[in-house]
PDB file of N, CA and C in Angstrom:
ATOM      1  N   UNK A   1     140.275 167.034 162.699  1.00  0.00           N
ATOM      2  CA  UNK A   1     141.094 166.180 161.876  1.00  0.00           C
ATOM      3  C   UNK A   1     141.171 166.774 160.469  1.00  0.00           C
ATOM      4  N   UNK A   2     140.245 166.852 159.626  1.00  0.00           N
ATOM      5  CA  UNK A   2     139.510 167.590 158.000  1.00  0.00           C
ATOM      6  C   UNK A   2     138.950 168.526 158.832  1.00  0.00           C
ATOM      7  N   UNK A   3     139.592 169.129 157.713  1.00  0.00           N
ATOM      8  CA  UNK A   3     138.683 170.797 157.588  1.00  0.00           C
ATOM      9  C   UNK A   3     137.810 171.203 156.745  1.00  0.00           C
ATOM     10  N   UNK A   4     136.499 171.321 156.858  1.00  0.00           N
ATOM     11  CA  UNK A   4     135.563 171.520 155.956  1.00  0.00           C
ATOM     12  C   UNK A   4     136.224 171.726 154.185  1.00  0.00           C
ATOM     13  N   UNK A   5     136.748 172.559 154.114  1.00  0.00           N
ATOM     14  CA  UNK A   5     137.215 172.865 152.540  1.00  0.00           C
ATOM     15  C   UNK A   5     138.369 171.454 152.464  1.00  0.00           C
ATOM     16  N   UNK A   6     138.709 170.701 153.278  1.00  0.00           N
ATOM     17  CA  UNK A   6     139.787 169.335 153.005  1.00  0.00           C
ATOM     18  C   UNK A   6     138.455 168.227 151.901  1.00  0.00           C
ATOM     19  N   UNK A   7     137.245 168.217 152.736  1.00  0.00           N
ATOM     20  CA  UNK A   7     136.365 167.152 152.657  1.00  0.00           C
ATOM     21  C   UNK A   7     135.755 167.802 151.470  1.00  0.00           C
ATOM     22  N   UNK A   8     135.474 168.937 151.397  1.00  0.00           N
ATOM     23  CA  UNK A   8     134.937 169.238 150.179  1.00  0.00           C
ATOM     24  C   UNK A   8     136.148 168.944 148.444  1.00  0.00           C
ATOM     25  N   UNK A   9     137.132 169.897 148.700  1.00  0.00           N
ATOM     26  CA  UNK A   9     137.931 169.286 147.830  1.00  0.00           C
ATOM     27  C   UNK A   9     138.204 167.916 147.512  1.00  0.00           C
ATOM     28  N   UNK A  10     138.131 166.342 148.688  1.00  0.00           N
ATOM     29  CA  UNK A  10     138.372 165.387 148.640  1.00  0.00           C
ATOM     30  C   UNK A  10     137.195 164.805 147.581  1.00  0.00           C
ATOM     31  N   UNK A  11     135.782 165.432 148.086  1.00  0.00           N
ATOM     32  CA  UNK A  11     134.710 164.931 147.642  1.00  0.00           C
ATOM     33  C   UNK A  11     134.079 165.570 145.781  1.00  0.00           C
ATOM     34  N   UNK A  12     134.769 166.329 146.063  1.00  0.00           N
ATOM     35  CA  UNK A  12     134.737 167.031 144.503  1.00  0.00           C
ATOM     36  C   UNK A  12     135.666 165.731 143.090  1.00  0.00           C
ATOM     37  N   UNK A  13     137.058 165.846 143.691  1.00  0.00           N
ATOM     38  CA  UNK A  13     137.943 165.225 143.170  1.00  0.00           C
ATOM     39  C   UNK A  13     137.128 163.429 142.903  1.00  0.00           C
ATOM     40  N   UNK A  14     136.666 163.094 144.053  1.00  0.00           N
ATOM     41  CA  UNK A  14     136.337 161.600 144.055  1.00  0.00           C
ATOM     42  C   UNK A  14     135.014 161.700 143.158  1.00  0.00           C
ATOM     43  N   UNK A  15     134.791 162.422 143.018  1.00  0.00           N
ATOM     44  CA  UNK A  15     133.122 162.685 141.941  1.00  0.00           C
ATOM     45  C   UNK A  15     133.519 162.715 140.284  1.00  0.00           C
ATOM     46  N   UNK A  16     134.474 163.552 140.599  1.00  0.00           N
ATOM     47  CA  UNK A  16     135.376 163.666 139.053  1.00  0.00           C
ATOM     48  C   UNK A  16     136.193 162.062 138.685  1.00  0.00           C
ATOM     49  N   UNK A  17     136.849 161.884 139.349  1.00  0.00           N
ATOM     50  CA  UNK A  17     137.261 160.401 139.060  1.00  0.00           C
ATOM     51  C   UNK A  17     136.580 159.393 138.871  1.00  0.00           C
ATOM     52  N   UNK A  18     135.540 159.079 140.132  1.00  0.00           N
ATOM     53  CA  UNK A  18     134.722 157.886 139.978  1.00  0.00           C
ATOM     54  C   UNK A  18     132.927 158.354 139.028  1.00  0.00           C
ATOM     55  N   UNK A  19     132.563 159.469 138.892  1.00  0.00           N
ATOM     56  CA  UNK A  19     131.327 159.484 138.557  1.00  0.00           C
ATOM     57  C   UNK A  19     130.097 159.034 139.262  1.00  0.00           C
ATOM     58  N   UNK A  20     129.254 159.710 138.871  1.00  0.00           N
ATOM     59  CA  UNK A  20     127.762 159.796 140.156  1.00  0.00           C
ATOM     60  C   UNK A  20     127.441 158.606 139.919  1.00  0.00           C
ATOM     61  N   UNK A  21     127.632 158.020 139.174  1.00  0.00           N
ATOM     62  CA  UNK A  21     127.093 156.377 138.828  1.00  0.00           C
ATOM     63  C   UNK A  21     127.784 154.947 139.964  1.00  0.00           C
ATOM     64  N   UNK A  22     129.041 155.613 139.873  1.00  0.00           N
ATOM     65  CA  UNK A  22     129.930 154.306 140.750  1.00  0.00           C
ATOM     66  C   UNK A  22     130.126 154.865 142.000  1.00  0.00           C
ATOM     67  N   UNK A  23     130.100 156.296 141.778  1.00  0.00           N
ATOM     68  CA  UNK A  23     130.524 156.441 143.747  1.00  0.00           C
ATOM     69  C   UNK A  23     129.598 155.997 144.260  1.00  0.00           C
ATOM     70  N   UNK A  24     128.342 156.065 144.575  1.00  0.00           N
ATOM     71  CA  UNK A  24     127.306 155.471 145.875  1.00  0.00           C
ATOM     72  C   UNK A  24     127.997 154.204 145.502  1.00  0.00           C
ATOM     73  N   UNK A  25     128.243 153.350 144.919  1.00  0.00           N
ATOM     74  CA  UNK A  25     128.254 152.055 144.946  1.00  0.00           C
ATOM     75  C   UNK A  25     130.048 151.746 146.025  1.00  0.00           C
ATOM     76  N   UNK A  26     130.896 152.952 145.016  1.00  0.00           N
ATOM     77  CA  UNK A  26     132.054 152.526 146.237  1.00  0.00           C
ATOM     78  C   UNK A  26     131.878 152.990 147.702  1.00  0.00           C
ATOM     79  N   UNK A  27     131.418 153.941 148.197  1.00  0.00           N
ATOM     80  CA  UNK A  27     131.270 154.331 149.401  1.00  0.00           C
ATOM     81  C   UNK A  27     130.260 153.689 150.399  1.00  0.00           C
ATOM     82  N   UNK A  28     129.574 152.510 149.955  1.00  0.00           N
ATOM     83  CA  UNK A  28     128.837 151.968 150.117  1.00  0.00           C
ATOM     84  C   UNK A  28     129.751 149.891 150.390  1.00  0.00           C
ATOM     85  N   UNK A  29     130.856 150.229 149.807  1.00  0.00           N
ATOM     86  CA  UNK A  29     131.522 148.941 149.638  1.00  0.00           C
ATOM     87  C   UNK A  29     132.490 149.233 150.863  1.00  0.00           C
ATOM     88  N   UNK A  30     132.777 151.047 150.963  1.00  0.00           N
ATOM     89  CA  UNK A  30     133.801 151.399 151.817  1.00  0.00           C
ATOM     90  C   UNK A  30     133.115 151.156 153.656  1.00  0.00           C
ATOM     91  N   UNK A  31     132.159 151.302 153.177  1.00  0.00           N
ATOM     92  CA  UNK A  31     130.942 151.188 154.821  1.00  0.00           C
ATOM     93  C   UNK A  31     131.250 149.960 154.886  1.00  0.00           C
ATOM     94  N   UNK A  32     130.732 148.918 154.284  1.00  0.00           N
ATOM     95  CA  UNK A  32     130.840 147.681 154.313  1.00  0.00           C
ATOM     96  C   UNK A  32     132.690 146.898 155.292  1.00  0.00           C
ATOM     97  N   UNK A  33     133.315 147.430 154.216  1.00  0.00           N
ATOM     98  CA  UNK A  33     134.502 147.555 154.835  1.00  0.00           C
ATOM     99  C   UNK A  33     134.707 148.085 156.343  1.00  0.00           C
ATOM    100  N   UNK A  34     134.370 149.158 156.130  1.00  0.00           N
ATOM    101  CA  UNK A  34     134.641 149.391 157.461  1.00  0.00           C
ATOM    102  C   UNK A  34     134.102 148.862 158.501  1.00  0.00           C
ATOM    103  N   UNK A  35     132.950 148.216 157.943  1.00  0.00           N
ATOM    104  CA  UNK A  35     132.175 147.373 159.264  1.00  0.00           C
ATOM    105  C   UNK A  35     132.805 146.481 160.181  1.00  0.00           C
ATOM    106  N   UNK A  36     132.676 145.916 158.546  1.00  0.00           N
ATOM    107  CA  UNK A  36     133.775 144.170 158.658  1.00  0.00           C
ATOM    108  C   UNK A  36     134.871 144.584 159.954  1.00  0.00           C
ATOM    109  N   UNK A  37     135.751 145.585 159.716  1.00  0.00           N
ATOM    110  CA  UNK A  37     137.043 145.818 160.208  1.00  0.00           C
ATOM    111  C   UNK A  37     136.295 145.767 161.228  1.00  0.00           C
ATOM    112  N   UNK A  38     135.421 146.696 161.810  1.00  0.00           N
ATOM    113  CA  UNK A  38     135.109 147.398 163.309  1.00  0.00           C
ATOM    114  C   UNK A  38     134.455 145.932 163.851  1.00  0.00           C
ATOM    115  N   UNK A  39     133.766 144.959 163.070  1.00  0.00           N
ATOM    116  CA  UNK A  39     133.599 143.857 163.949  1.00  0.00           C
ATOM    117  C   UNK A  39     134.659 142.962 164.589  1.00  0.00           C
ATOM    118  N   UNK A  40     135.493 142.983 163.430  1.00  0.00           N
ATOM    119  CA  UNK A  40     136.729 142.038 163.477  1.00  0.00           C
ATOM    120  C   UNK A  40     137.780 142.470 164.637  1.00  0.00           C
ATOM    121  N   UNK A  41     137.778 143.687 165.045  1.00  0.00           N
ATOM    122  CA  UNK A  41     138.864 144.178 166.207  1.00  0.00           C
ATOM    123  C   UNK A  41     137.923 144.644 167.366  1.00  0.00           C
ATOM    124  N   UNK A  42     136.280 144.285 167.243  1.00  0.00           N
ATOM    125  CA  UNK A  42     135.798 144.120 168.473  1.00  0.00           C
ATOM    126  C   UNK A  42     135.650 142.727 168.890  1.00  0.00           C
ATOM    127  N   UNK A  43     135.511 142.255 168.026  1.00  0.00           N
ATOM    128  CA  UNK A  43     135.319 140.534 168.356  1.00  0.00           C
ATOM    129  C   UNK A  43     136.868 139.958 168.997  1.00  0.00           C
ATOM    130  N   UNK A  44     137.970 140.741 168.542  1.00  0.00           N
ATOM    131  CA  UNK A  44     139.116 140.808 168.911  1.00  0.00           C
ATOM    132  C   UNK A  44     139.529 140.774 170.125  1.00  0.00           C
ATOM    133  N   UNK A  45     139.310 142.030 170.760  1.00  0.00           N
ATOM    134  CA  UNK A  45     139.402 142.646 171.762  1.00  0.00           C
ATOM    135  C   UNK A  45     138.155 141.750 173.176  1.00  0.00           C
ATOM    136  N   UNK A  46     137.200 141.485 172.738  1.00  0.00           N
ATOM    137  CA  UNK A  46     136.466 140.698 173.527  1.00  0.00           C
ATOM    138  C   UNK A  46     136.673 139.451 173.820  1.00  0.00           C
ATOM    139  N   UNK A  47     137.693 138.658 172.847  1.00  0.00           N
ATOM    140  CA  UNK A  47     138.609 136.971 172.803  1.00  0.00           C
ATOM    141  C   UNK A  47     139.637 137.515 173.641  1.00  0.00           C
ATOM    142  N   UNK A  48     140.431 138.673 173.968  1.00  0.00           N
ATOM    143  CA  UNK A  48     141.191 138.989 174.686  1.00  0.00           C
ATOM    144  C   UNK A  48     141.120 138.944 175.801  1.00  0.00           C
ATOM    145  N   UNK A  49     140.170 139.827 176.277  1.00  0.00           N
ATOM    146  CA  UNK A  49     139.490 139.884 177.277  1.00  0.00           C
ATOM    147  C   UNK A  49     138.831 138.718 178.237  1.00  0.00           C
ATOM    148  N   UNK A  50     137.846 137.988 177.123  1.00  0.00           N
ATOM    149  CA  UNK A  50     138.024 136.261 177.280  1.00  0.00           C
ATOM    150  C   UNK A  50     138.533 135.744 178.217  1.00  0.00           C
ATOM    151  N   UNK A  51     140.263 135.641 177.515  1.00  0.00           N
ATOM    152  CA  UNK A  51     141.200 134.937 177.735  1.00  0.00           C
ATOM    153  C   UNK A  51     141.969 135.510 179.225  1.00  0.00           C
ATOM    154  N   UNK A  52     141.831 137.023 179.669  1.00  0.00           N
ATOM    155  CA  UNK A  52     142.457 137.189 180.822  1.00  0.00           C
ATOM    156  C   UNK A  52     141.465 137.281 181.703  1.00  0.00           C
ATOM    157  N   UNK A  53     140.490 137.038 181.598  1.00  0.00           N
ATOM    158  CA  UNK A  53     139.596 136.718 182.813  1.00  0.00           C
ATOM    159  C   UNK A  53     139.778 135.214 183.097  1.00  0.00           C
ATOM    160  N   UNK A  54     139.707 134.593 181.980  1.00  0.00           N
ATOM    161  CA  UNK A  54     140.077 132.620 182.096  1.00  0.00           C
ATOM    162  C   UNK A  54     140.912 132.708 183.402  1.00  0.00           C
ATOM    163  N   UNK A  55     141.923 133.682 182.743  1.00  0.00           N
ATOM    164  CA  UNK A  55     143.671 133.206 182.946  1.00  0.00           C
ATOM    165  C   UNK A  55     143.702 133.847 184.584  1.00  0.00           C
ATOM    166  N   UNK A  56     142.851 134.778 184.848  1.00  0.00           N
ATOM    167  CA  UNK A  56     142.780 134.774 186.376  1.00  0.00           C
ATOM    168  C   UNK A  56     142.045 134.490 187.404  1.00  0.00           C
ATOM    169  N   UNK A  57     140.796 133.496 186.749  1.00  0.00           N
ATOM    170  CA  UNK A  57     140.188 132.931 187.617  1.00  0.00           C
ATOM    171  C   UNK A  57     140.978 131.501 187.712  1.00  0.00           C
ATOM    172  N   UNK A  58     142.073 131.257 187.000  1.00  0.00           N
ATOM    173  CA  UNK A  58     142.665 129.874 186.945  1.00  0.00           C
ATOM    174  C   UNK A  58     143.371 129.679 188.495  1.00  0.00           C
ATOM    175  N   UNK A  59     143.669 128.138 188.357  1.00  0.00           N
ATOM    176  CA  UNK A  59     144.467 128.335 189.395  1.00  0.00           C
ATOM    177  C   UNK A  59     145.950 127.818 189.476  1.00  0.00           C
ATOM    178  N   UNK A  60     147.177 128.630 189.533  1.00  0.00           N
ATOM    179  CA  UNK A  60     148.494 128.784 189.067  1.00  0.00           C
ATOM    180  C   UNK A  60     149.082 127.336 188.521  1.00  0.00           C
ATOM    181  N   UNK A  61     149.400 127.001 187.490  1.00  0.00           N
ATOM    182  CA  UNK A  61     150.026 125.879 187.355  1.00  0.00           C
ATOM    183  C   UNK A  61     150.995 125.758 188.636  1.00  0.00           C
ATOM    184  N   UNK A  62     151.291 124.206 188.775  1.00  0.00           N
ATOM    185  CA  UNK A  62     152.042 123.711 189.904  1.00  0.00           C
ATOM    186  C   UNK A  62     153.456 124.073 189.187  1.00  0.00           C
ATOM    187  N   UNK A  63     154.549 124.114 190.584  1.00  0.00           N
ATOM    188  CA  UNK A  63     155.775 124.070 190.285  1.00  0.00           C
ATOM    189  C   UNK A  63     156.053 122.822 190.173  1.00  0.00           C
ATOM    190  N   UNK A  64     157.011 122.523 188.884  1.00  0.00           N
ATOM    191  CA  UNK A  64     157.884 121.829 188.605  1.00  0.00           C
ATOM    192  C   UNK A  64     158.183 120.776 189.806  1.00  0.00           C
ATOM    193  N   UNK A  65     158.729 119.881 189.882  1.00  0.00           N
ATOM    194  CA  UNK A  65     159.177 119.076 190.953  1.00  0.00           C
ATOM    195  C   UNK A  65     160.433 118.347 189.768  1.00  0.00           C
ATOM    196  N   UNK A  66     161.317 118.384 190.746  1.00  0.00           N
ATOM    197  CA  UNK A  66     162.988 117.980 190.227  1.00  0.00           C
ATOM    198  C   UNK A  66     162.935 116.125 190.847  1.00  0.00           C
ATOM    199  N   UNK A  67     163.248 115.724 189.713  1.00  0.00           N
ATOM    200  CA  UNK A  67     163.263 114.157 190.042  1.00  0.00           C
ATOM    201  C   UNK A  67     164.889 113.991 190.033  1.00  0.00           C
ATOM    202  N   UNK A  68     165.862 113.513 190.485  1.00  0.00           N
ATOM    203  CA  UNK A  68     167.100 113.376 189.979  1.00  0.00           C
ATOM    204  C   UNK A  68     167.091 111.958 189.525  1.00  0.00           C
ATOM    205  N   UNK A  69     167.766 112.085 188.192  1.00  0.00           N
ATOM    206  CA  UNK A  69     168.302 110.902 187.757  1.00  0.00           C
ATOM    207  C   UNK A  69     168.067 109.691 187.831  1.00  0.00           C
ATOM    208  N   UNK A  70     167.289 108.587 187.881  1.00  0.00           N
ATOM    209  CA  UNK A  70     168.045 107.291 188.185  1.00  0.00           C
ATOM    210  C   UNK A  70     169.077 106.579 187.917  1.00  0.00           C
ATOM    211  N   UNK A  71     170.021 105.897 188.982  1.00  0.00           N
ATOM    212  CA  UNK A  71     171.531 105.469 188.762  1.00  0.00           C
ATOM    213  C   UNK A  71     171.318 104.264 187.735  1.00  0.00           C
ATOM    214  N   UNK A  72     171.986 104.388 186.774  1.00  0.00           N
ATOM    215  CA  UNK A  72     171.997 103.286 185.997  1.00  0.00           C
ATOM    216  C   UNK A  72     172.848 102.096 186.993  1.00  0.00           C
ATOM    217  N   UNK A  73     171.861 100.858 186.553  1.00  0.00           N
ATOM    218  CA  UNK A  73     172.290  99.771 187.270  1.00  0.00           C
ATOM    219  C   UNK A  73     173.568  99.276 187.085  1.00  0.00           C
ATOM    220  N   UNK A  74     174.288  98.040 187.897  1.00  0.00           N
ATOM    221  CA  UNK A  74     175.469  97.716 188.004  1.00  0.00           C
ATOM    222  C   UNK A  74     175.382  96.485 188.160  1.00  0.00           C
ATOM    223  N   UNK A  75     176.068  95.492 187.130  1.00  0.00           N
ATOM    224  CA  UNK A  75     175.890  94.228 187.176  1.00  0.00           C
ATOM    225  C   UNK A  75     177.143  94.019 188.411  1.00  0.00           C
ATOM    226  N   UNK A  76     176.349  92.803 189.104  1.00  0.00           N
ATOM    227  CA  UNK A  76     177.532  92.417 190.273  1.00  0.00           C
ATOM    228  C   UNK A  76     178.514  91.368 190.398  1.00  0.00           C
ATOM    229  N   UNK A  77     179.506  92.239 190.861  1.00  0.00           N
ATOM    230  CA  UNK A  77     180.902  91.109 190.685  1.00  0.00           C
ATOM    231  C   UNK A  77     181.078  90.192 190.522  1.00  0.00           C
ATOM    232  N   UNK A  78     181.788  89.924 189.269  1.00  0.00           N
ATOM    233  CA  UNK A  78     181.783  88.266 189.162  1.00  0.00           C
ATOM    234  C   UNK A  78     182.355  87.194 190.839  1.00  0.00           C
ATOM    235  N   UNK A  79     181.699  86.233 190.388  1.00  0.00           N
ATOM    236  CA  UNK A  79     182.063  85.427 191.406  1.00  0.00           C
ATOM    237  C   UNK A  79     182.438  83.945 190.843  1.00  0.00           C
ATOM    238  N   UNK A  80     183.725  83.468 191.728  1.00  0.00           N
ATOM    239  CA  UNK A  80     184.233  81.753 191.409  1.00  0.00           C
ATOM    240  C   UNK A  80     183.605  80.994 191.810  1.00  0.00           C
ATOM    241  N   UNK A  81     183.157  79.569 191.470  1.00  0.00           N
ATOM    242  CA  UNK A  81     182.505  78.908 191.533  1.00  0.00           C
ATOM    243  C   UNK A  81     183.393  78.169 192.890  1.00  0.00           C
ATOM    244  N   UNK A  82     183.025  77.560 194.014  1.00  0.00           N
ATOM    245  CA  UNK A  82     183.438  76.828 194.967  1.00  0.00           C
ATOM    246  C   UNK A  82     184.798  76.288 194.925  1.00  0.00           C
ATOM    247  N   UNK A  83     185.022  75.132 193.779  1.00  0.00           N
ATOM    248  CA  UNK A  83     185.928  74.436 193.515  1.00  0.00           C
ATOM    249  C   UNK A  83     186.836  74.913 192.648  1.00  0.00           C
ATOM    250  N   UNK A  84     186.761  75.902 192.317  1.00  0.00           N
ATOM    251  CA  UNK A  84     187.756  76.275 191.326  1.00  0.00           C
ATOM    252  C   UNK A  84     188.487  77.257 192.333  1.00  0.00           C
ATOM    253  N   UNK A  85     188.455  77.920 193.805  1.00  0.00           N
ATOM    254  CA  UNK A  85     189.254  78.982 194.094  1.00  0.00           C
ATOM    255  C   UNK A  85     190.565  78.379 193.975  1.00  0.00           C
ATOM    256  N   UNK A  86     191.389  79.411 194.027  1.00  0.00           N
ATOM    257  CA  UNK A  86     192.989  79.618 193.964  1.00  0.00           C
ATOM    258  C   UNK A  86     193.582  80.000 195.099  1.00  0.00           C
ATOM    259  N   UNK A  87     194.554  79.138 195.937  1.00  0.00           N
ATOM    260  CA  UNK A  87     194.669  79.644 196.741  1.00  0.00           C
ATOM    261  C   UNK A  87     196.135  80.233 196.629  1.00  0.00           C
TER     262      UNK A  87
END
């Protein structure tokens, strides 16, 4: 990936900028960091994992079932009272 003279030049330059005083302290914040990360996308990857073992020991949600409609009701025909038909 680096080539010996990459890491050396990198590490020269970062000595000159930050000073022997603060670098252990940043490269030391940068570990830290990097921890964090490497826990955070293993803890990741293992909730994943988790989740598709759940998901295939499950057992398949049911299909759907189709109800049709109920007919809205129908009030029934008026009707004449005995004495009043028309003939």
């Amino acid at each position: 990936m680096f080539s010996l003279p990459d890491i050396a030049v990198v590490s020269v330059l970062a000595l000159l900028l930050f000073g022997p005083d603060r670098l252990p302290k940043m490269m030391r914040q940068a570990g830290r960091f990097m921890r964090e990360v490497q826990n955070t996308s293993a803890s990741f990857v293992s909730e994943m994992e988790r989740a598709a073992d759940a998901s295939e020991h499950a057992p398949p949600p049911p299909a759907p079932v189709y109800a049709p409609p109920e007919p809205e009701p129908t009030l029934p025909a008026p009707t004449t009272p005995p004495g009043d038909a028309k003939v």
